[in-house]
N, C-alpha and C. Protein backbone atom coordinates (compact mmCIF):
# COMPACT_ATOMS: atom_id res chain seq x y z
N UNK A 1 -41.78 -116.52 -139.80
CA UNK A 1 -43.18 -116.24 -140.08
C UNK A 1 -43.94 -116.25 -138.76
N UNK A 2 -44.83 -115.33 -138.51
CA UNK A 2 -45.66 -115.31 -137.62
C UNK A 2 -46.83 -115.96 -137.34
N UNK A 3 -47.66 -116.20 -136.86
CA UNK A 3 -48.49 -116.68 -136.78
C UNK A 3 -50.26 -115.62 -137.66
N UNK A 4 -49.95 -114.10 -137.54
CA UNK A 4 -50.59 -113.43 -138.17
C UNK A 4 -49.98 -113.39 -139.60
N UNK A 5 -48.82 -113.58 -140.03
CA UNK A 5 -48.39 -114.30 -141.40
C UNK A 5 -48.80 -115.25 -142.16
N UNK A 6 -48.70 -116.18 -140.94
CA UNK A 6 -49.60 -117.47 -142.07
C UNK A 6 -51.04 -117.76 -141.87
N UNK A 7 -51.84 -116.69 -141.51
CA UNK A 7 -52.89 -116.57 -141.43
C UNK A 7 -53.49 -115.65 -142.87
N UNK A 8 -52.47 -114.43 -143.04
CA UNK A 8 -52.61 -113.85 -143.94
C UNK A 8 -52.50 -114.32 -145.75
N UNK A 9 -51.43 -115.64 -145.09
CA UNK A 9 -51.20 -116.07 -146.29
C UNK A 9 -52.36 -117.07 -147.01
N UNK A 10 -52.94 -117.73 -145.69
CA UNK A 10 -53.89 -118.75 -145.43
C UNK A 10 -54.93 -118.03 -146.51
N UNK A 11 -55.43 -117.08 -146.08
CA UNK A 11 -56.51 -116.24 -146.37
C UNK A 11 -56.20 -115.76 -148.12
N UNK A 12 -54.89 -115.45 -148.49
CA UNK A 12 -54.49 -115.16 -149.46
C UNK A 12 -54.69 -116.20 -150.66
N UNK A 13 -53.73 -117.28 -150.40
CA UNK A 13 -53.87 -118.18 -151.26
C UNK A 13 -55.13 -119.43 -151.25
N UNK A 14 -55.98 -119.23 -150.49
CA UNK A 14 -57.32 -120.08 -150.70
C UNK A 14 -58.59 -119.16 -150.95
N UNK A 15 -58.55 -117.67 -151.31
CA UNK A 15 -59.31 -116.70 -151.21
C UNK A 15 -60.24 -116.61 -150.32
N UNK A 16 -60.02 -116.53 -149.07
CA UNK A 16 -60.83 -116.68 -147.57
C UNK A 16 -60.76 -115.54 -147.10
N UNK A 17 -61.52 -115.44 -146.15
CA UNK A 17 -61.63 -113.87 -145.24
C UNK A 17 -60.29 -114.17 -144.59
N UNK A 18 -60.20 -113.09 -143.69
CA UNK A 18 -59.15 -113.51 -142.65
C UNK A 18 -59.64 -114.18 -141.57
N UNK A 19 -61.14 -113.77 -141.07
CA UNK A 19 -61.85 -114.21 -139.65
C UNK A 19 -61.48 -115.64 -140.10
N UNK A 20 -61.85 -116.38 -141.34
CA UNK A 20 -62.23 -117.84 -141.85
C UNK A 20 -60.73 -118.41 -141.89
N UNK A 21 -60.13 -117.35 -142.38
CA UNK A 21 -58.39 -117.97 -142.15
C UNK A 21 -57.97 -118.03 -140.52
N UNK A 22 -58.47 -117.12 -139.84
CA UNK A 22 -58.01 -117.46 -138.20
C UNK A 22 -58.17 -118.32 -137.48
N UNK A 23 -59.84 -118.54 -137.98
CA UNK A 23 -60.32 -119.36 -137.18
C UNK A 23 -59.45 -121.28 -137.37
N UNK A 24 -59.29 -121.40 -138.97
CA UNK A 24 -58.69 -122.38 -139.73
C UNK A 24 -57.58 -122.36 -138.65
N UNK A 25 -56.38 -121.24 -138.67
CA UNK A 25 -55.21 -121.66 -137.84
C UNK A 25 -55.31 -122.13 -136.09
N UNK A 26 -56.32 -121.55 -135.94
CA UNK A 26 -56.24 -121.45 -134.45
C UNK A 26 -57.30 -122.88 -134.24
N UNK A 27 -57.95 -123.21 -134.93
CA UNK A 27 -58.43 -124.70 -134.67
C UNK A 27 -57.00 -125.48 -134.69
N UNK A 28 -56.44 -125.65 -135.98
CA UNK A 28 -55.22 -126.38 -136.44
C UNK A 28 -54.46 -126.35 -135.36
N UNK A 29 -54.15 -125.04 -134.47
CA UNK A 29 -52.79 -125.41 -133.28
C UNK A 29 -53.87 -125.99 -132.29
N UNK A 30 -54.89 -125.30 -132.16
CA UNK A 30 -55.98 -126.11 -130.51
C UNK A 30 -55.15 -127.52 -130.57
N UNK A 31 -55.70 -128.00 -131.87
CA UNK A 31 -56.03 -129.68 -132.05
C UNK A 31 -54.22 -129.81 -131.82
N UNK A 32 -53.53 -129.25 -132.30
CA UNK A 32 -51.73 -130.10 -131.96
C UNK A 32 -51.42 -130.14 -130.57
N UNK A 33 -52.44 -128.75 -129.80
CA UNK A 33 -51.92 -128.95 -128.32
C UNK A 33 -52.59 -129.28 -127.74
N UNK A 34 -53.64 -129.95 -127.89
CA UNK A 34 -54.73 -130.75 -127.30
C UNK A 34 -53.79 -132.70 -127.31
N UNK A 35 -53.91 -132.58 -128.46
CA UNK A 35 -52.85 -134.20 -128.48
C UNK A 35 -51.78 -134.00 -127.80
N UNK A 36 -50.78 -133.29 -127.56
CA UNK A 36 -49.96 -133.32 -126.85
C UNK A 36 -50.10 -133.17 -126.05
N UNK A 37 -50.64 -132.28 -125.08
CA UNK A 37 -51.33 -132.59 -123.52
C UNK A 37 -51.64 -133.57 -123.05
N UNK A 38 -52.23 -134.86 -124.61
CA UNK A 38 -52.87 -135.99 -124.04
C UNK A 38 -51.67 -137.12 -123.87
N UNK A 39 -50.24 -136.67 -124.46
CA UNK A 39 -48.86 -137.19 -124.97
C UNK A 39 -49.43 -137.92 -125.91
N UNK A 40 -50.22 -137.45 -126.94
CA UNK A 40 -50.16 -138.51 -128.14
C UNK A 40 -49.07 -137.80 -129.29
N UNK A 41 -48.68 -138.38 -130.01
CA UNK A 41 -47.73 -138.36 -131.01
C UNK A 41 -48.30 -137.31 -132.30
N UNK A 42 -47.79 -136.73 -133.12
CA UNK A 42 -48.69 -136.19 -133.88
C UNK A 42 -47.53 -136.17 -134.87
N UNK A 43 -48.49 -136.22 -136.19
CA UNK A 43 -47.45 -136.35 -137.58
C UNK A 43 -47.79 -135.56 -138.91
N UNK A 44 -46.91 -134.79 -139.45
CA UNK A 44 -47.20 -134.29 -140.45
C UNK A 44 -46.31 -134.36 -141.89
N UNK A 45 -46.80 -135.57 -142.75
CA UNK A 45 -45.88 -135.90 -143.60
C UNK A 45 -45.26 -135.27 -144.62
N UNK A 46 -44.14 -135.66 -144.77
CA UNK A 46 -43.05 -133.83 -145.28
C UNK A 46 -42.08 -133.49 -144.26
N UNK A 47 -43.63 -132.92 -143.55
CA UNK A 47 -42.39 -131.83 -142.06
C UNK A 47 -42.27 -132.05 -140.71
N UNK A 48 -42.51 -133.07 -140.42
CA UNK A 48 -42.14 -133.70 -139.02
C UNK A 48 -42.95 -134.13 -138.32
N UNK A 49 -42.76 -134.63 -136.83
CA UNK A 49 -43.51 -135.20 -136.07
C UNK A 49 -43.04 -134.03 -134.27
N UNK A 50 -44.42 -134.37 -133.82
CA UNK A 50 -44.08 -133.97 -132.54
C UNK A 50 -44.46 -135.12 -131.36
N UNK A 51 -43.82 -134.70 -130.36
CA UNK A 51 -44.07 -135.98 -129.52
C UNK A 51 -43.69 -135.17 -127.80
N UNK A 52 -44.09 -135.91 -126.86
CA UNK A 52 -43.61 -135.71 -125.69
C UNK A 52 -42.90 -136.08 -125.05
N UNK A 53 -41.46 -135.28 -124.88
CA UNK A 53 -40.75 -136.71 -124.40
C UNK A 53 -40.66 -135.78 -122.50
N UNK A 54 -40.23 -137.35 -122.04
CA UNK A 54 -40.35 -136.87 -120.21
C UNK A 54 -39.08 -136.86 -119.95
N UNK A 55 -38.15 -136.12 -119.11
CA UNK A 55 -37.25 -135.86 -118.35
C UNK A 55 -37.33 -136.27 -117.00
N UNK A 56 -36.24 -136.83 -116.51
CA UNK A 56 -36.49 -137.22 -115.13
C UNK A 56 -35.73 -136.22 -114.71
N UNK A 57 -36.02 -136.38 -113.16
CA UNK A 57 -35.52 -134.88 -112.47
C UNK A 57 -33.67 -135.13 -112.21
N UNK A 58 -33.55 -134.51 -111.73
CA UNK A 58 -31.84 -134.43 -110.85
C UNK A 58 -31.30 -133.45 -110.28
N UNK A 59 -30.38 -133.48 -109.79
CA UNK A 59 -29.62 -132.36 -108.87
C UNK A 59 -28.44 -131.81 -109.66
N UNK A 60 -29.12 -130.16 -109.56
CA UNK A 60 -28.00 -129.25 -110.58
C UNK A 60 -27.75 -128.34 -109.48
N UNK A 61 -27.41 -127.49 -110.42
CA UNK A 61 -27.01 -126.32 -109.37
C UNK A 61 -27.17 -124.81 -110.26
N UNK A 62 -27.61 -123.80 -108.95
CA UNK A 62 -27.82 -122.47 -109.38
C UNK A 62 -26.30 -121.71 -109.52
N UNK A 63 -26.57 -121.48 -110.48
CA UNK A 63 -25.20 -121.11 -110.89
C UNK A 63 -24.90 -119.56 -111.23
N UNK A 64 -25.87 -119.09 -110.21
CA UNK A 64 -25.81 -117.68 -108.93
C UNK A 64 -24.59 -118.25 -107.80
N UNK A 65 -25.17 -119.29 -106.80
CA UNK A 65 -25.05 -119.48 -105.74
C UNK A 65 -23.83 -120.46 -105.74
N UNK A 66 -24.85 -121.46 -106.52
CA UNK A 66 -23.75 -122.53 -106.19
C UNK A 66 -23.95 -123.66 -105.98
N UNK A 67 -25.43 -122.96 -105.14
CA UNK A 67 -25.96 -124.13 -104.33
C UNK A 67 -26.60 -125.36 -105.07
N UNK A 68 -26.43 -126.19 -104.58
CA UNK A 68 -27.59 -127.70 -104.92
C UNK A 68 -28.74 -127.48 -105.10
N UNK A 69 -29.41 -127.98 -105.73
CA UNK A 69 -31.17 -127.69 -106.20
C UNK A 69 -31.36 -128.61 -106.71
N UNK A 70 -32.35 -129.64 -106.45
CA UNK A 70 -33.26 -130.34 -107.05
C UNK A 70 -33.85 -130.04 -108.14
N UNK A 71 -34.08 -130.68 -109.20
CA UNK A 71 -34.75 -130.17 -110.26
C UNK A 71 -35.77 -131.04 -110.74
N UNK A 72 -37.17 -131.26 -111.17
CA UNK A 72 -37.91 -132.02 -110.46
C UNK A 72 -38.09 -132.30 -112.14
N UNK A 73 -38.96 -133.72 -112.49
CA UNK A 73 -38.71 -134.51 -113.65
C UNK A 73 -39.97 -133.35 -114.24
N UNK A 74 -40.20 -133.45 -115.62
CA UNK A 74 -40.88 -132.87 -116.71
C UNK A 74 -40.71 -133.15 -117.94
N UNK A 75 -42.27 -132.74 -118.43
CA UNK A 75 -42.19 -133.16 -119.96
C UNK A 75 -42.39 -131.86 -120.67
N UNK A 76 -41.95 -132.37 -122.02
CA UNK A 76 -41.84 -131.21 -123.11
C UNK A 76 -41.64 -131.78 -124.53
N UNK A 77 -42.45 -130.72 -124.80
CA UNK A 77 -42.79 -131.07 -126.45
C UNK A 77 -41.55 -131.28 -127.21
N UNK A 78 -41.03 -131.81 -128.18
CA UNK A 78 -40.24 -132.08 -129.13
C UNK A 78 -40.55 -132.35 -130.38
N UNK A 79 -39.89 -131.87 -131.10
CA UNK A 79 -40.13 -131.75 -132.66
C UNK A 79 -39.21 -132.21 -133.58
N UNK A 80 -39.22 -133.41 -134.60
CA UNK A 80 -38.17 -134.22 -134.87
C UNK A 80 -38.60 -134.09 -136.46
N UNK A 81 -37.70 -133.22 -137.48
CA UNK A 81 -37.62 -132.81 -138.80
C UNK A 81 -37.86 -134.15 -139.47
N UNK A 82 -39.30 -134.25 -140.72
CA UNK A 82 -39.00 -134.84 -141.46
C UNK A 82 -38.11 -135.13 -142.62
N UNK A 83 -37.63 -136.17 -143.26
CA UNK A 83 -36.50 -135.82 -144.24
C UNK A 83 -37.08 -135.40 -145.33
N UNK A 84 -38.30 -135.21 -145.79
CA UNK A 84 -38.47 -133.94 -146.85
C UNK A 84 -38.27 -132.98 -146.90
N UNK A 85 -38.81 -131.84 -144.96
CA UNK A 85 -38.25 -131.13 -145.08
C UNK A 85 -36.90 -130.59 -144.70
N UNK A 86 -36.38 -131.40 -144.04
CA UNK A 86 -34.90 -131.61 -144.07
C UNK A 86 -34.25 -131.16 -145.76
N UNK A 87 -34.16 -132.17 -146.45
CA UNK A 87 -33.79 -132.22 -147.71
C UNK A 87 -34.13 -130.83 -148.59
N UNK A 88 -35.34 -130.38 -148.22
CA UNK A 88 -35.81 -129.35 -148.64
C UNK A 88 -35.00 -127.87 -147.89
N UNK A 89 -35.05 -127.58 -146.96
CA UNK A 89 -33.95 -126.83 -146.47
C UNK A 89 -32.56 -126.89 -146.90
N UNK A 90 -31.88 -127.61 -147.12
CA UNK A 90 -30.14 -128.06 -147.59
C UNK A 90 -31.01 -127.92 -148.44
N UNK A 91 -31.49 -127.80 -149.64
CA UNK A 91 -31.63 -127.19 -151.21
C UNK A 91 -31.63 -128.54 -151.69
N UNK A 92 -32.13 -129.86 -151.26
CA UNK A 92 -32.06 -131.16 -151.70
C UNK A 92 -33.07 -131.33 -153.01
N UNK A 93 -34.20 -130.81 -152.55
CA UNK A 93 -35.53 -130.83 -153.59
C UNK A 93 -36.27 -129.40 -153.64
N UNK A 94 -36.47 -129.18 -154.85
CA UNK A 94 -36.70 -128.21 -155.09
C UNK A 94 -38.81 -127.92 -155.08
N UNK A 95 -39.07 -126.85 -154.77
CA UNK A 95 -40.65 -126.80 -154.94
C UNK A 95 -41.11 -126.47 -156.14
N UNK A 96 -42.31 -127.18 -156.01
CA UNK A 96 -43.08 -127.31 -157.55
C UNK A 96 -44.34 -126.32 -157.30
């Protein structure tokens, strides 16, 4: 699903414009990547949680060359399945 998908759908099933459905989605992601920028944790019960986790750096290699390269520490978003929708995917529980 796209992001103009579940906008459409947004709009569909709450009988909304689309402008009123866009605006709805595109607040909804601001605010998830606003907390995560700040590394706060964010939770959505059902379907998971996101969080930031940090990587420390180390020495890999370009694997063009050959050569050694530093690779310098960073963070990145992660997304860890709740078991509803876990369960719900494998066909565990069915929707009502």
């Amino acid at each position: 699903m796209t992001k103009s998908q579940l906008i459409e759908a947004l709009a569909k099933a709450e009988g909304i414009t689309l402008k009123a459905a866009e605006t709805a989605v595109n607040v909804t992601f601001q605010s998830m990547e606003q907390a995560l920028i700040r590394s706060d944790r964010l939770e959505i019960r059902g379907f998971g949680s996101f969080k930031v986790k940090n990587y420390e750096g180390y020495k890999g290699r370009n694997p063009k060359t050959g050569e050694l390269i530093e690779v310098e520490s960073k963070k990145l978003p992660f997304f860890k399945v709740g078991k509803e929708l876990k369960e719900r995917v494998n066909g565990g529980i069915s929707e009502e």
